[in-house]
N, C-alpha and C. Protein backbone atom coordinates (compact mmCIF):
# COMPACT_ATOMS: atom_id res chain seq x y z
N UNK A 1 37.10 -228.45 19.51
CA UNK A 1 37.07 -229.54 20.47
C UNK A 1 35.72 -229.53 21.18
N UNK A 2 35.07 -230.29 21.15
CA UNK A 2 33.51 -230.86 21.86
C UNK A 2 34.39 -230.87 23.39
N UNK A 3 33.49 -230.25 24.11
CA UNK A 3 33.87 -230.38 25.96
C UNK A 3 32.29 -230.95 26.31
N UNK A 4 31.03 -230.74 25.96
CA UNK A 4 30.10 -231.32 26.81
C UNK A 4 29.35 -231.75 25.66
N UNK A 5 28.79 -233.08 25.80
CA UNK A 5 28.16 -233.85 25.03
C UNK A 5 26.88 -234.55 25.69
N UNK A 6 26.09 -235.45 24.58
CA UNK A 6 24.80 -235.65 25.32
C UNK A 6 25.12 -237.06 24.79
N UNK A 7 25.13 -238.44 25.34
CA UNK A 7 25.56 -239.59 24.97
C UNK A 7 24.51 -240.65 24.84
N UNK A 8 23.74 -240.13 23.95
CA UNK A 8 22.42 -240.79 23.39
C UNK A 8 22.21 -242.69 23.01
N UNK A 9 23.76 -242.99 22.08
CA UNK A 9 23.61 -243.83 21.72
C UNK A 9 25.14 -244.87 22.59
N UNK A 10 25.55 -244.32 23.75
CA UNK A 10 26.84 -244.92 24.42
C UNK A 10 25.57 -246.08 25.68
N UNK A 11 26.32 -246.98 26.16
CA UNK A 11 25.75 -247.65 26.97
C UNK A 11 25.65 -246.96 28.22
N UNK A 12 25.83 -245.71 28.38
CA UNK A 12 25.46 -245.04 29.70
C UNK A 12 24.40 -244.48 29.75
N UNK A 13 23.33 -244.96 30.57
CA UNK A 13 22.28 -244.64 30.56
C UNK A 13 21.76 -243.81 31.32
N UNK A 14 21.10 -242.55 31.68
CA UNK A 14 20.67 -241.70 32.21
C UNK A 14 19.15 -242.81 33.24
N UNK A 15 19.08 -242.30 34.40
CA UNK A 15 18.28 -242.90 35.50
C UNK A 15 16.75 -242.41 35.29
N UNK A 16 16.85 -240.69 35.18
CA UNK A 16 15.48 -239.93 35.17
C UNK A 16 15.16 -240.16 33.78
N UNK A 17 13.62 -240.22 33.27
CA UNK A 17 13.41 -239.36 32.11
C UNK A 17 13.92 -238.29 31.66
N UNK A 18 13.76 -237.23 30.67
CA UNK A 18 14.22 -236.04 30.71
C UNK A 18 15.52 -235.55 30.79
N UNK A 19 16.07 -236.61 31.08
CA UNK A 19 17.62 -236.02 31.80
C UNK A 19 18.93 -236.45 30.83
N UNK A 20 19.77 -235.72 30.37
CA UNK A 20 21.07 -235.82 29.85
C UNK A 20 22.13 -236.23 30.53
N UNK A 21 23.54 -237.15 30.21
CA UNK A 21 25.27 -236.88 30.84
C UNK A 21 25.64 -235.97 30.12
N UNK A 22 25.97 -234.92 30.81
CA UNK A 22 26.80 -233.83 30.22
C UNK A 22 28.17 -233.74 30.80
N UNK A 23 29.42 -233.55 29.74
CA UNK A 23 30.25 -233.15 30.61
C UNK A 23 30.92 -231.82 30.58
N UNK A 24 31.26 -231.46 31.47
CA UNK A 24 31.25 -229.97 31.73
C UNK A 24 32.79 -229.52 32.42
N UNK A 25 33.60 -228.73 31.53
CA UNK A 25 34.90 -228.50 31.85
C UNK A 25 35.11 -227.60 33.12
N UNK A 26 35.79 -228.09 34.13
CA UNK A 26 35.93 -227.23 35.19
C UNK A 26 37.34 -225.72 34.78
N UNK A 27 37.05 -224.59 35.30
CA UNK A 27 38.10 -223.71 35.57
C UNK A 27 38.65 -223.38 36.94
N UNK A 28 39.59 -222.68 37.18
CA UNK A 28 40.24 -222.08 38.21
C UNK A 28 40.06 -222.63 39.45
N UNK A 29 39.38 -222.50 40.73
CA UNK A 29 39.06 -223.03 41.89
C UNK A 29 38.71 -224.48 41.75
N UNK A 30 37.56 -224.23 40.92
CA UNK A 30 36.66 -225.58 40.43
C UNK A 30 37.71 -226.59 40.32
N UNK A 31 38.59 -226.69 39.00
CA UNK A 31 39.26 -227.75 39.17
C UNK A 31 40.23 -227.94 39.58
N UNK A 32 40.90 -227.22 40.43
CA UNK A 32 41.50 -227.59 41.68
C UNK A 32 41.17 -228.41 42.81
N UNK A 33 39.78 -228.14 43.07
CA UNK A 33 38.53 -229.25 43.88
C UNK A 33 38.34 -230.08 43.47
N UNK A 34 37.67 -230.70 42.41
CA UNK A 34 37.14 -231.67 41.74
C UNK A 34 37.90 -231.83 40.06
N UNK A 35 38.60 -231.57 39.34
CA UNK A 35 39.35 -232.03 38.58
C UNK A 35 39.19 -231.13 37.48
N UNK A 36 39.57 -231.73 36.43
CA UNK A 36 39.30 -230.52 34.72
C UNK A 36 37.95 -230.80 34.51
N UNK A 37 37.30 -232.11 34.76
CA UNK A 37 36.46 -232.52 34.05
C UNK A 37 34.98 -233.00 34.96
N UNK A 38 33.96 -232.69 34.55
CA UNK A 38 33.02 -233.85 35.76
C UNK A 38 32.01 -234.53 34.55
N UNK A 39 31.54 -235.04 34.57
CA UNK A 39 29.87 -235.47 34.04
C UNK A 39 28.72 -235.98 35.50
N UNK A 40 27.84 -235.22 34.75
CA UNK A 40 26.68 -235.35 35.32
C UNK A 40 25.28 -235.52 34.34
N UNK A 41 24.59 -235.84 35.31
CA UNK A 41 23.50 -236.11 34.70
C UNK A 41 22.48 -234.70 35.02
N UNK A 42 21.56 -234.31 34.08
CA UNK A 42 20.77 -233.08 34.55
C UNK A 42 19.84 -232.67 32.98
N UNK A 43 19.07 -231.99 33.51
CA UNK A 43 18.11 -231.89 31.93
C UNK A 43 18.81 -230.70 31.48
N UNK A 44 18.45 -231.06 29.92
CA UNK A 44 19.21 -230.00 28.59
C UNK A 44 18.82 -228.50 28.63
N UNK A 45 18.81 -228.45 30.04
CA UNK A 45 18.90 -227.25 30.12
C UNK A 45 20.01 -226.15 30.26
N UNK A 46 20.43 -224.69 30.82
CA UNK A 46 21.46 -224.19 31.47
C UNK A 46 21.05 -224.17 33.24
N UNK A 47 19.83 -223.76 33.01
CA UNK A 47 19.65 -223.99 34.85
C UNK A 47 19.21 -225.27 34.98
N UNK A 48 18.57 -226.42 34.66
CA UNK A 48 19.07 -227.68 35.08
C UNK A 48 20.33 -228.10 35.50
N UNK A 49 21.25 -227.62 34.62
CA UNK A 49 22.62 -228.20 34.55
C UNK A 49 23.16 -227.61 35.88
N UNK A 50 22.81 -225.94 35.97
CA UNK A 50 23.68 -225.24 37.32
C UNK A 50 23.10 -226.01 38.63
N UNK A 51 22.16 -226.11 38.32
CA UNK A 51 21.54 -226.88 39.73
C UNK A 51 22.03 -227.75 40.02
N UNK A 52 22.00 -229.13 39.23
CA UNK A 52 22.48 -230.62 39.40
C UNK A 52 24.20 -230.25 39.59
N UNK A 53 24.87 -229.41 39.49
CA UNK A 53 25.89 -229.24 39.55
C UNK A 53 26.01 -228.51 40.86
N UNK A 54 25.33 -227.82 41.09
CA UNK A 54 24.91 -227.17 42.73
C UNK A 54 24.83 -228.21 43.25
N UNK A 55 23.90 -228.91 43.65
CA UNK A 55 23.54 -230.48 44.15
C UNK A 55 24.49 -231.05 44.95
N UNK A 56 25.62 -231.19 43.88
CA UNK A 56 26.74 -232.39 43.68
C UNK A 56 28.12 -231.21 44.68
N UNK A 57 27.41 -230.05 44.97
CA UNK A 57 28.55 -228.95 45.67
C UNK A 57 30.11 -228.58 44.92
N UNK A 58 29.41 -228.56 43.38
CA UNK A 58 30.14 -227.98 42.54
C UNK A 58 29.78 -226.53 41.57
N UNK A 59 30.30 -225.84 42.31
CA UNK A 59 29.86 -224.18 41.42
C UNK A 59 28.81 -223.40 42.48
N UNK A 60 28.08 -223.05 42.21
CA UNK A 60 26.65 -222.65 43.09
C UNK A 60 27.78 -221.02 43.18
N UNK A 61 26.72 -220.10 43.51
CA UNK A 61 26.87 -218.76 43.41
C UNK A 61 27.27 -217.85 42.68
N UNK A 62 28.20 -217.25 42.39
CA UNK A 62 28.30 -216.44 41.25
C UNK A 62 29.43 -217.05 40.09
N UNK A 63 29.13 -218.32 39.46
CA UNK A 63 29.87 -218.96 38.98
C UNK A 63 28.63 -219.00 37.34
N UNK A 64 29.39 -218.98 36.90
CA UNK A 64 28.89 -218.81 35.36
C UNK A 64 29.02 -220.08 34.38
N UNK A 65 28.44 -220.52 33.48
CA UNK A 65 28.36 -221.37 32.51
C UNK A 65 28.62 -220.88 30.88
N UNK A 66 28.86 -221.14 30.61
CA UNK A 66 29.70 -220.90 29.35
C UNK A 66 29.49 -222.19 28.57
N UNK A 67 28.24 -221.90 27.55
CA UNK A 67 28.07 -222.67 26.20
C UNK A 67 28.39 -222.60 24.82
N UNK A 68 29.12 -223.20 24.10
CA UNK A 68 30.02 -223.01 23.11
C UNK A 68 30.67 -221.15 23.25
N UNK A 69 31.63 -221.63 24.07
CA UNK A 69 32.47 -220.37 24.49
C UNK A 69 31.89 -218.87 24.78
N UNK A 70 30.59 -218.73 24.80
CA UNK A 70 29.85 -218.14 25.53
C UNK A 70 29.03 -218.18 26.70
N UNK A 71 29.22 -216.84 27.57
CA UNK A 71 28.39 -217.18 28.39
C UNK A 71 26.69 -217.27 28.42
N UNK A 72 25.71 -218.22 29.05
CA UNK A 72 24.84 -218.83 28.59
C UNK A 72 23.85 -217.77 29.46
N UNK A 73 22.88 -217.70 29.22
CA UNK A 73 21.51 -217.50 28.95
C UNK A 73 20.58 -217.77 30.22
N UNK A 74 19.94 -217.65 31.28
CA UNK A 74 19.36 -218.08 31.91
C UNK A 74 17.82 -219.01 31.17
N UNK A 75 17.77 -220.44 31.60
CA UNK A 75 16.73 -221.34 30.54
C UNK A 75 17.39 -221.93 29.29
N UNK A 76 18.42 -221.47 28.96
CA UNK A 76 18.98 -221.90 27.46
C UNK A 76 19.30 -223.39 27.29
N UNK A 77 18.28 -223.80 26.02
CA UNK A 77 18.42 -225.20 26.31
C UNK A 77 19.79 -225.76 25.77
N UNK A 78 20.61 -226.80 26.00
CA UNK A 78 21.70 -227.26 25.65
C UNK A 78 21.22 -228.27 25.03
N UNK A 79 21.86 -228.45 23.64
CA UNK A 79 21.97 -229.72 22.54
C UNK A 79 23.27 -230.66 22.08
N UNK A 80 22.93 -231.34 21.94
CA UNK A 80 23.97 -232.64 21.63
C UNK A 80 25.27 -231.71 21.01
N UNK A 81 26.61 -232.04 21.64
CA UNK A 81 27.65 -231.46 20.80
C UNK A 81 28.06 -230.16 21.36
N UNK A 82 27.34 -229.27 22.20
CA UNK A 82 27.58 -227.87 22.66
C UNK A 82 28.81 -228.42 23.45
N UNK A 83 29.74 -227.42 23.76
CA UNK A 83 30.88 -227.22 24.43
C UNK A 83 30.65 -226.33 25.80
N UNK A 84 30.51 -227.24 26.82
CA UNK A 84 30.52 -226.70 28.54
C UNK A 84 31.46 -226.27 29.28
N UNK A 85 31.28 -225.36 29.90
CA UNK A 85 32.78 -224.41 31.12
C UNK A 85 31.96 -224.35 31.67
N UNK A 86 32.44 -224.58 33.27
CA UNK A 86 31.84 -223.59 34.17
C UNK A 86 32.92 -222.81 34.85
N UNK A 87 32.05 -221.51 34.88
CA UNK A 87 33.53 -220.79 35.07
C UNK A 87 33.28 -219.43 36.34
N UNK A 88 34.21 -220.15 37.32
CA UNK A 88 33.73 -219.38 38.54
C UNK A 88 34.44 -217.65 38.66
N UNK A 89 34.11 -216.62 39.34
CA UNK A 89 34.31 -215.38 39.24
C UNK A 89 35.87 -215.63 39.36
N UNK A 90 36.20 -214.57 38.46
CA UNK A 90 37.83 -214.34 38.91
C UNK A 90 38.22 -212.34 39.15
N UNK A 91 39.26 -212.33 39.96
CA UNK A 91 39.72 -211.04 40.29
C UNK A 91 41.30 -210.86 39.93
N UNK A 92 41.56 -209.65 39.02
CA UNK A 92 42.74 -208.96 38.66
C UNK A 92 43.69 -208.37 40.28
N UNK A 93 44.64 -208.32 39.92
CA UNK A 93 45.16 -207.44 40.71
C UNK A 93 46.49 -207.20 40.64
């Protein structure tokens, strides 16, 4: 299942140069706040994406990204078709 995509040829058009809609599956806290799902706009990056998602006061601090079911890379660029989580700390007990 594709969770974050880059929508090149859909009539939604990105505002900046440079910049992608990605959508990016929320977990645990996250989508309890803001839903399963968000899209945003942000460059194909992994820290573009955490930022513009920081921005928007979704995730920011020790919350992790997860690109095709791994966790991602600090700089790692994201391409058309990768699968997005963001996935905030969790504790056992």
């Amino acid at each position: 299942m594709v969770v974050g995509r880059v929508y090149p040829t859909d009539d939604r058009q990105c505002t900046l140069p440079g910049m992608a809609l990605w959508r990016v599956q929320l977990f645990a806290y996250l989508r309890d706040r803001h839903g399963e799902w968000v899209e945003i706009e942000a460059p194909p990056t992994t820290e573009g994406l955490l930022l513009a998602l920081e921005a928007r006061g979704i995730g920011g601090g020790y919350c992790r990204l997860a690109v095709n079911r791994a966790f991602a890379s600090d700089g790692q660029s994201l391409n058309t078709g990768d699968e997005l989580a963001l996935i905030p700390p969790v504790s056992g007990g």
